[in-house]
C-alpha atoms as a PDB file:
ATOM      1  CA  UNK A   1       0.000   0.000   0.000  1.00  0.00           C
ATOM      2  CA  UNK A   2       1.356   3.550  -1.098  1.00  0.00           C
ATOM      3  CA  UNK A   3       2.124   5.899   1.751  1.00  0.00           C
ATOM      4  CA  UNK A   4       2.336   3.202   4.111  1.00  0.00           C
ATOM      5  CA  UNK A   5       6.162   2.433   3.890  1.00  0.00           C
ATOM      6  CA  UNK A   6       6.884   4.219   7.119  1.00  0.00           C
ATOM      7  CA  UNK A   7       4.960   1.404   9.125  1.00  0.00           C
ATOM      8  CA  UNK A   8       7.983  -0.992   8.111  1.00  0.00           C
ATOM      9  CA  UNK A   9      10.423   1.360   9.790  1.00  0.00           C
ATOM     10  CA  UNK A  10      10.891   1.397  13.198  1.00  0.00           C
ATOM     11  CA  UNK A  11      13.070   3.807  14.999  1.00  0.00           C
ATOM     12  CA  UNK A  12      15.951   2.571  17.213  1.00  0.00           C
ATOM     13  CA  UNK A  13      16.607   4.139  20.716  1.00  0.00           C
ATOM     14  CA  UNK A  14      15.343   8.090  21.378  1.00  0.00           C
ATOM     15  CA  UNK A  15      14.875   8.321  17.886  1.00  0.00           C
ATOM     16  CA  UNK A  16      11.691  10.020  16.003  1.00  0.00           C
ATOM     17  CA  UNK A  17      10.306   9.354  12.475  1.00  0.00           C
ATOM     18  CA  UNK A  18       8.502  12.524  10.862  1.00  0.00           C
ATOM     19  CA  UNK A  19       6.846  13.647   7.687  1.00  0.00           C
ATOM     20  CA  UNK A  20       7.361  17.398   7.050  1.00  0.00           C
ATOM     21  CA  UNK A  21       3.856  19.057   6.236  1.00  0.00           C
ATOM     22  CA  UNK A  22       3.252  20.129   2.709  1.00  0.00           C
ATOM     23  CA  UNK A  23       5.083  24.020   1.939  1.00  0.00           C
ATOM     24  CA  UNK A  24       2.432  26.629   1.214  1.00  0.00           C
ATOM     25  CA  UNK A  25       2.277  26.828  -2.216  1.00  0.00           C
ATOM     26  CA  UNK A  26      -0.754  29.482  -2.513  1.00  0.00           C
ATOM     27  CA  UNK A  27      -0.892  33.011   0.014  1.00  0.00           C
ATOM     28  CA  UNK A  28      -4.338  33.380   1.390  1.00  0.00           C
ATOM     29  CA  UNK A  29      -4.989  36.079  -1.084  1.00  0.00           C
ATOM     30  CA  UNK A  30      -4.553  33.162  -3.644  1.00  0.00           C
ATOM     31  CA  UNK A  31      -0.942  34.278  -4.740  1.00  0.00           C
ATOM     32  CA  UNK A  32       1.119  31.408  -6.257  1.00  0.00           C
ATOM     33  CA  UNK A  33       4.076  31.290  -4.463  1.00  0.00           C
ATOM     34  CA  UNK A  34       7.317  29.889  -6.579  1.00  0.00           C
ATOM     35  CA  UNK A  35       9.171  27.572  -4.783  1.00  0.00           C
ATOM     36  CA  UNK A  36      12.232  29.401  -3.757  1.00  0.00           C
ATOM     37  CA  UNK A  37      10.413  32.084  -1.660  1.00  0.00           C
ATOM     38  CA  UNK A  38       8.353  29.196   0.116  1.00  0.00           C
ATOM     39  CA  UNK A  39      10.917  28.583   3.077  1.00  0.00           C
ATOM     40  CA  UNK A  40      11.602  25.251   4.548  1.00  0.00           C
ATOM     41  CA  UNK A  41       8.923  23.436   6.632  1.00  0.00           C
ATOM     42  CA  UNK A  42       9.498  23.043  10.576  1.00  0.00           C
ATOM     43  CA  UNK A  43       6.411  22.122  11.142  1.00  0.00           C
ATOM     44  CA  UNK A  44       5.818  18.166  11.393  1.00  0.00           C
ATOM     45  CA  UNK A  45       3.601  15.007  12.336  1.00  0.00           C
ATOM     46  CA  UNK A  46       5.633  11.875  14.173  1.00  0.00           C
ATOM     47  CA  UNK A  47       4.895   8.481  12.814  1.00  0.00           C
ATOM     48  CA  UNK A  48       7.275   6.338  14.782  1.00  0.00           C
ATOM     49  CA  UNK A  49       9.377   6.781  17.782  1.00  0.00           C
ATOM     50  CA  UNK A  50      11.714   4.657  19.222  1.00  0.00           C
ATOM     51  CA  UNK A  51      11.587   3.164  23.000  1.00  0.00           C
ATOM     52  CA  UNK A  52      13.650   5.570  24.358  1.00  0.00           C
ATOM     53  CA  UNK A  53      17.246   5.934  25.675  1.00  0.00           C
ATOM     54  CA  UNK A  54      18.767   4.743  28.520  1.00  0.00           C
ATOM     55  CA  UNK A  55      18.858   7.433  31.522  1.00  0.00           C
ATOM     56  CA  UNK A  56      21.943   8.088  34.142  1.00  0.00           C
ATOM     57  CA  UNK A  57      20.383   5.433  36.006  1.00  0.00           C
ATOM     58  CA  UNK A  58      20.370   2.989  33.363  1.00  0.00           C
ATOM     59  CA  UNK A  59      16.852   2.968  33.356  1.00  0.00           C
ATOM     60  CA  UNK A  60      15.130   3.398  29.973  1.00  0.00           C
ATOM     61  CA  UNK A  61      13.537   7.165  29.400  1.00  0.00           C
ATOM     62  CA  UNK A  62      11.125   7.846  26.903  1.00  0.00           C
ATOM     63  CA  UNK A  63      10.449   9.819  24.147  1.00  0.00           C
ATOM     64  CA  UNK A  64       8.936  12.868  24.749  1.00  0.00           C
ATOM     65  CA  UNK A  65       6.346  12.669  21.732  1.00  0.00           C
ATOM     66  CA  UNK A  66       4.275   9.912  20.735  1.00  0.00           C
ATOM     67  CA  UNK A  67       2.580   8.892  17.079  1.00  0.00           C
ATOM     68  CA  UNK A  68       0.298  11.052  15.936  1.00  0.00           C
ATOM     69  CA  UNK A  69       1.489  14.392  17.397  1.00  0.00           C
ATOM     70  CA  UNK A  70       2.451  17.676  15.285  1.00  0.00           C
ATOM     71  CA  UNK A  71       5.715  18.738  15.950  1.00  0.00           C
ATOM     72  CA  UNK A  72       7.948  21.947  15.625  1.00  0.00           C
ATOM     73  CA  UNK A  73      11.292  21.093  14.088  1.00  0.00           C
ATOM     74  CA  UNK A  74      14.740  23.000  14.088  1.00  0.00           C
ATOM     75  CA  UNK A  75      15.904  24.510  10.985  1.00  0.00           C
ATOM     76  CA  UNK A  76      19.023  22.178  10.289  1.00  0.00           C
ATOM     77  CA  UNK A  77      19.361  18.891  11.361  1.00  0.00           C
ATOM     78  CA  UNK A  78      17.870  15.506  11.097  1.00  0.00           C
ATOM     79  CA  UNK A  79      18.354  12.466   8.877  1.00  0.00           C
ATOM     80  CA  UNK A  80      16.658  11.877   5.922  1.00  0.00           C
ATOM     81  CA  UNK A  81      15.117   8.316   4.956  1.00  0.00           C
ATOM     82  CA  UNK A  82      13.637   7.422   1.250  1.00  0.00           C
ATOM     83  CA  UNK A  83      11.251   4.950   1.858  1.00  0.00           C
ATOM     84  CA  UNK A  84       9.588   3.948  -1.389  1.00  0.00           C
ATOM     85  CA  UNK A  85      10.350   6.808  -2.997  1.00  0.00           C
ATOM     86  CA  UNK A  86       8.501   9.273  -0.221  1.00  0.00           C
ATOM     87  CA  UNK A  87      10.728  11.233   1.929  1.00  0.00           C
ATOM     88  CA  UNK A  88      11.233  11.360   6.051  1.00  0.00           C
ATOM     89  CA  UNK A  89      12.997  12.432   8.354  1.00  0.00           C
ATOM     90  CA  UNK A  90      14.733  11.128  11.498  1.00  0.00           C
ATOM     91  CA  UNK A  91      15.608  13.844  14.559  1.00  0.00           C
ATOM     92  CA  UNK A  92      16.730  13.112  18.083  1.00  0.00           C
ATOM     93  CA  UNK A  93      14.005  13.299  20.787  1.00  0.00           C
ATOM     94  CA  UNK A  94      15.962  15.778  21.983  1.00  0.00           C
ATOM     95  CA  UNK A  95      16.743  17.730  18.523  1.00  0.00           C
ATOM     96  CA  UNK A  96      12.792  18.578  18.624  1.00  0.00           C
ATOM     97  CA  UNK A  97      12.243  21.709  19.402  1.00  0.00           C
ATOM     98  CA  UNK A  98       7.836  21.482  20.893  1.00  0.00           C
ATOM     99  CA  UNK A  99       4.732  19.888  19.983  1.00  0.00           C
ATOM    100  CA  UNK A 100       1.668  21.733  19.191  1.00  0.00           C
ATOM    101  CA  UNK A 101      -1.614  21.049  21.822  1.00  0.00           C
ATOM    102  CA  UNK A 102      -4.748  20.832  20.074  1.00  0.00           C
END
């Protein structure tokens, strides 16, 4: 099934799969935007997290965010991953920056 590849991945340690939302491609006075002035993405929804890391106690901590939850990302950073041709990316529990409450 298309757009279901991420569901074979599984993140190792404090590590957090994400698909970047879709860039604005239209202003909302209906202005096409060309693709150099739409700025990267930070925001992002988590589709698999790893069972955390282990703590200074050697007790394992969890990741802060769970599946389903829209997160905001840093600028730089993270690990890309191509699975069937669709694009991801990996960050560091850590490396992510908030989650939005709805």
């Amino acid at each position: 099934m298309a757009g279901q590849a991420f569901r074979k991945f599984l993140p190792l340690f404090d590590r957090v799969l994400v698909e970047r939302s879709a860039a604005e491609t239209v202003t909302k006075g209906g202005i096409m935007l060309p693709e150099k002035s739409q700025g990267k993405v930070l925001q992002a929804a988590v589709l698999a997290v790893g069972s955390g890391a282990k703590g200074k106690g050697g007790q394992i901590e969890p990741v802060s965010v769970k599946v389903g939850d829209k997160v905001l990302l840093p600028e730089y950073g993270g690990t890309k991953v191509v699975l069937e041709e669709k694009e991801y990316f990996l960050f560091r529990d850590s490396d992510i920056l908030g989650k939005y409450i709805e």
